[in-house]
Protein backbone atom coordinates (compact mmCIF):
# COMPACT_ATOMS: atom_id res chain seq x y z
CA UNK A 1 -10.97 34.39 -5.45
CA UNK A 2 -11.33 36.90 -8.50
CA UNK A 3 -11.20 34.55 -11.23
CA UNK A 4 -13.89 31.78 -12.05
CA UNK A 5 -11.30 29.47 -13.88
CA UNK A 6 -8.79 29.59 -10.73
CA UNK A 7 -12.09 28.61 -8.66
CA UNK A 8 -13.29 25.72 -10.77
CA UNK A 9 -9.74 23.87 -11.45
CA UNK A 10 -8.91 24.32 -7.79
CA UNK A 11 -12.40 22.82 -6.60
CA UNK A 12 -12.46 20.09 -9.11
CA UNK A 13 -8.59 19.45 -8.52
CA UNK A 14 -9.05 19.33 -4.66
CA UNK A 15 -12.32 16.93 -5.02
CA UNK A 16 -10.32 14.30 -7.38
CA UNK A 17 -7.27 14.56 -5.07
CA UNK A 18 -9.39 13.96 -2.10
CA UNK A 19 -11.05 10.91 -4.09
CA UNK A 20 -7.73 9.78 -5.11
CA UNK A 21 -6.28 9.98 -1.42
CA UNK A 22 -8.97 8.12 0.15
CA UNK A 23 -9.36 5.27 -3.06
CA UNK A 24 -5.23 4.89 -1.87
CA UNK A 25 -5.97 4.90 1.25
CA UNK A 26 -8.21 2.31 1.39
CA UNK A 27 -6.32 0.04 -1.59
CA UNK A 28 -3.36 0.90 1.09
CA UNK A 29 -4.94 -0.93 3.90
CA UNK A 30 -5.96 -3.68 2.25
CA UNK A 31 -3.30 -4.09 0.32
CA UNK A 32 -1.16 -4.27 3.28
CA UNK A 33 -3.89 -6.74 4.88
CA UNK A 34 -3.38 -9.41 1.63
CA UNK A 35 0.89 -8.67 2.31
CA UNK A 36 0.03 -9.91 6.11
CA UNK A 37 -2.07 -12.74 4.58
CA UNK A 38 0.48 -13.89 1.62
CA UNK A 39 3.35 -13.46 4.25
CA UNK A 40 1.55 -15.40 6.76
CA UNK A 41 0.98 -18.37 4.21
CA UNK A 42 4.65 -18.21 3.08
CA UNK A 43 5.84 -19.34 6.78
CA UNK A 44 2.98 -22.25 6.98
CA UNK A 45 5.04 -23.00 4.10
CA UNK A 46 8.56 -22.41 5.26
CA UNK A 47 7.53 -24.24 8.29
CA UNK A 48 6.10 -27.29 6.05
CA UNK A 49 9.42 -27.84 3.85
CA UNK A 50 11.68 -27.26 7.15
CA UNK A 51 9.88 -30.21 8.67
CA UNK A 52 10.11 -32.47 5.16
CA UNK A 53 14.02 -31.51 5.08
CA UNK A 54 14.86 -32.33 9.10
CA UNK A 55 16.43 -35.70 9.71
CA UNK A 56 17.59 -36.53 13.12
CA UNK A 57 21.20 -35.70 12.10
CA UNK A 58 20.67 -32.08 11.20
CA UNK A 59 23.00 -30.30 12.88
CA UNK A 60 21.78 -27.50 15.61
CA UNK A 61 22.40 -23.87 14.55
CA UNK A 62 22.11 -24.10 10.64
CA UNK A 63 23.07 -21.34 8.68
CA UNK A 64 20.59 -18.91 6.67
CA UNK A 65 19.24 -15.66 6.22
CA UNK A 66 18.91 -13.48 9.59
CA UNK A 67 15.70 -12.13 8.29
CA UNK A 68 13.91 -15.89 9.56
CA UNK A 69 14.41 -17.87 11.91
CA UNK A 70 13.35 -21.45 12.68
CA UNK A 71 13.50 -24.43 15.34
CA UNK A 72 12.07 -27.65 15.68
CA UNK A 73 10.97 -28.89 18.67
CA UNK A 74 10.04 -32.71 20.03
CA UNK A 75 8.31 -32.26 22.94
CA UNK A 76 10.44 -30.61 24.98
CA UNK A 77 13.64 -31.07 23.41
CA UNK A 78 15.30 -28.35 20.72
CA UNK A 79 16.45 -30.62 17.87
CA UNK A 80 17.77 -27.84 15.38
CA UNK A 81 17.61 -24.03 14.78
CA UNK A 82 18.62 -21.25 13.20
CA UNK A 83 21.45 -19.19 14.17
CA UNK A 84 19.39 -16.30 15.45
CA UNK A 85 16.62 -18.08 17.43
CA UNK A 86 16.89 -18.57 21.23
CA UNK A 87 17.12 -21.61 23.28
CA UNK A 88 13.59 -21.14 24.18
CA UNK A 89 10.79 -21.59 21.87
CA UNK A 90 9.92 -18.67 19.35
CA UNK A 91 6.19 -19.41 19.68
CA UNK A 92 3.45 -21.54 21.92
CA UNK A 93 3.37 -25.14 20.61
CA UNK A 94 0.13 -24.69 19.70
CA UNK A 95 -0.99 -24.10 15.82
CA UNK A 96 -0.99 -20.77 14.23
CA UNK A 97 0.38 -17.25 14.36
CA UNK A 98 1.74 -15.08 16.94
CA UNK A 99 4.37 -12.32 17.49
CA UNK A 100 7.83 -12.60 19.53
CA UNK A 101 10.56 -10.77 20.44
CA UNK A 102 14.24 -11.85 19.98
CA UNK A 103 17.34 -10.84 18.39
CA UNK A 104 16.28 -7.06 18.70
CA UNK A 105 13.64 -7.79 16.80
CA UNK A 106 9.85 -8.01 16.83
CA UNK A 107 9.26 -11.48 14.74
CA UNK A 108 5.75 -12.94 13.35
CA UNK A 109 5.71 -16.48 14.34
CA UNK A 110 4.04 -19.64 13.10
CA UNK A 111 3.42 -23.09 15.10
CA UNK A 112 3.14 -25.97 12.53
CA UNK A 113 2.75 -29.57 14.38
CA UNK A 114 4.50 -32.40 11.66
CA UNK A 115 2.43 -34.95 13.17
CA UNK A 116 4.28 -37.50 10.84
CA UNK A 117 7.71 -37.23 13.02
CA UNK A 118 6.06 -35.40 16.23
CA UNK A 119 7.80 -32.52 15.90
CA UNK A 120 6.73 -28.94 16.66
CA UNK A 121 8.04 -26.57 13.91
CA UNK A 122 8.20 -22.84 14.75
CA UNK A 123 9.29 -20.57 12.22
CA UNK A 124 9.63 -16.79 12.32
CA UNK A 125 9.41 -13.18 9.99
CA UNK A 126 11.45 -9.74 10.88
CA UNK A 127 8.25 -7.25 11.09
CA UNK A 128 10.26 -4.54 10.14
CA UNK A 129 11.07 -6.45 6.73
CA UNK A 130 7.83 -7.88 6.03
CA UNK A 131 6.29 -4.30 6.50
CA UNK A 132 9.15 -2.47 4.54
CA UNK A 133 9.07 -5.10 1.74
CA UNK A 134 4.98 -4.69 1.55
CA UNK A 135 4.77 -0.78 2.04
CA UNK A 136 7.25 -0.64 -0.91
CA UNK A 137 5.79 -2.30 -3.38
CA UNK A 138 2.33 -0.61 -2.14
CA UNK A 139 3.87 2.61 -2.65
CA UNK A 140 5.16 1.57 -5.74
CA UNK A 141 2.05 1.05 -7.42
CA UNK A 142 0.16 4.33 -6.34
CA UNK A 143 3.17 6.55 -7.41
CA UNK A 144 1.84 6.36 -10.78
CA UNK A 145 -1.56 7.91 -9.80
CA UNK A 146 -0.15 10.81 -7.45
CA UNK A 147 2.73 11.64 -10.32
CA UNK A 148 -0.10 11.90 -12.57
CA UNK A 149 -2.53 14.44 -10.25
CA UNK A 150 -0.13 17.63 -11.80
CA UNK A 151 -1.38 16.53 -15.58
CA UNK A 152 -4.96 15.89 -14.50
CA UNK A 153 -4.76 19.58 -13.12
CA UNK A 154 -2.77 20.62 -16.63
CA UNK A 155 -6.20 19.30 -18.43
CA UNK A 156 -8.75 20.73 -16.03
CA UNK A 157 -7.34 24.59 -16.25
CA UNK A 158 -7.24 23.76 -20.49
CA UNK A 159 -10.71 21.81 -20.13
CA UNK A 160 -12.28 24.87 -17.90
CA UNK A 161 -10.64 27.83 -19.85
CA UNK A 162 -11.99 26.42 -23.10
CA UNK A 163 -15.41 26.36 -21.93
CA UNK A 164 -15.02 29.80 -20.31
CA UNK A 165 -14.07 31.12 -23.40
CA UNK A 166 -17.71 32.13 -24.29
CA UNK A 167 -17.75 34.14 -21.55
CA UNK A 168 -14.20 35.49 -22.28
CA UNK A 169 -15.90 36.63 -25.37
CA UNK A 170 -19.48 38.43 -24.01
CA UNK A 171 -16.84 40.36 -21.13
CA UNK A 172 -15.04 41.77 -23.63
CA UNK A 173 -17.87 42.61 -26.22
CA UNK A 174 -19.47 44.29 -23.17
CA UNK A 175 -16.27 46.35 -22.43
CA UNK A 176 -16.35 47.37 -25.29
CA UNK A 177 -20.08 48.92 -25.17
CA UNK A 178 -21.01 52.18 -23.72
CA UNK A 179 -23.78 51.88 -21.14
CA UNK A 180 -26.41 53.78 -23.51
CA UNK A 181 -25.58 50.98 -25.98
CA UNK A 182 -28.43 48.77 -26.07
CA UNK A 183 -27.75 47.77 -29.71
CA UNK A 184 -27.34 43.80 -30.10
CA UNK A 185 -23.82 42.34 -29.08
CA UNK A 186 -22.12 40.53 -32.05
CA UNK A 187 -21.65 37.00 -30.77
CA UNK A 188 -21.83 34.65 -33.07
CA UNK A 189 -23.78 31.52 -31.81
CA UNK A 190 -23.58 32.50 -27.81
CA UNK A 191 -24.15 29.45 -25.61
CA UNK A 192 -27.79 28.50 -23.79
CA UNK A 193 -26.38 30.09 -20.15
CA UNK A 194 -25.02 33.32 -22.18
């Protein structure tokens, strides 16, 4: 590399883009971690209002959205789901999360027991959804920052050719010298390194 202001923009530019990928990175993961978390919480919560709405004459296979499904157990006994779920359950009776496959699908489940009506609600997420839905707005919100690497690199090669200009200024005073010259060179105010 000939040229000292090619070298310094492309070293500073590669060490903020390397900052900036890891920082997105790492806001990535855990971004994505809080989506599993907030995700998680909304079936607990899907599961909660499914088992406040069932009444013993809700009909078996109620419509809704294909992107969840749903049943309610007692004991051993299916007392209503969703269009999409199986026969057999979506999930251990036992509290908490899990994953399942059905429909084509890999699902995240959630076990909720109503202990007020002893039924076993099990309620289900599409992966594929939750992950595209999270990824999105992820990606989303660090557009902004990679969009904006081509101006920080704009202002570095302005920032670094202004304070090579000095220098600009001693090269050509000194092409302009013959080597017997040793008379002083006409720079007005030269900086400390000069």
């Amino acid at each position: 590399m000939n040229s000292i202001r090619v070298f310094l923009v492309a070293v500073i530019l590669a060490v903020i883009t390397l900052f900036y990928f890891i920082a997105a990175l790492r806001g990535y993961q855990s971004s994505m971690l809080e989506a599993d978390r907030l995700f998680d919480k909304q079936l607990l919560d899907t599961a909660r209002l499914i088992a406040n709405l069932h009444t013993e004459d809700t009909a078996r296979n109620l419509g809704h959205d294909a992107s969840m499904a749903f049943q309610v157990w007692r004991g051993e006994r299916l007392v209503a789901s969703s269009r999409n779920a199986p026969n057999t359950a979506i999930s251990t009776l036992e509290p908490g999360f899990d994953y399942s496959n059905f429909d084509g699908y890999r699902w995240r489940t959630a076990a909720w027991f109503d202990s007020a009506r002893g039924n076993w609600i099990l309620v289900a997420d599409r992966t594929d959804l939750r992950f595209a839905l999270a990824e999105n707005v992820i990606l989303e919100s660090l557009f902004p920052t990679l969009a904006g690497l081509p101006i920080v690199g704009l202002l570095i090669w302005v920032i670094v050719s202004g304070g090579l200009r000095p220098l600009r200024a001693l090269a050509g005073e000194l092409a302009g010298k013959q080597p017997d010259d040793l008379s002083p060179l006409a720079i007005a105010a030269p900086k400390q390194e000069l």
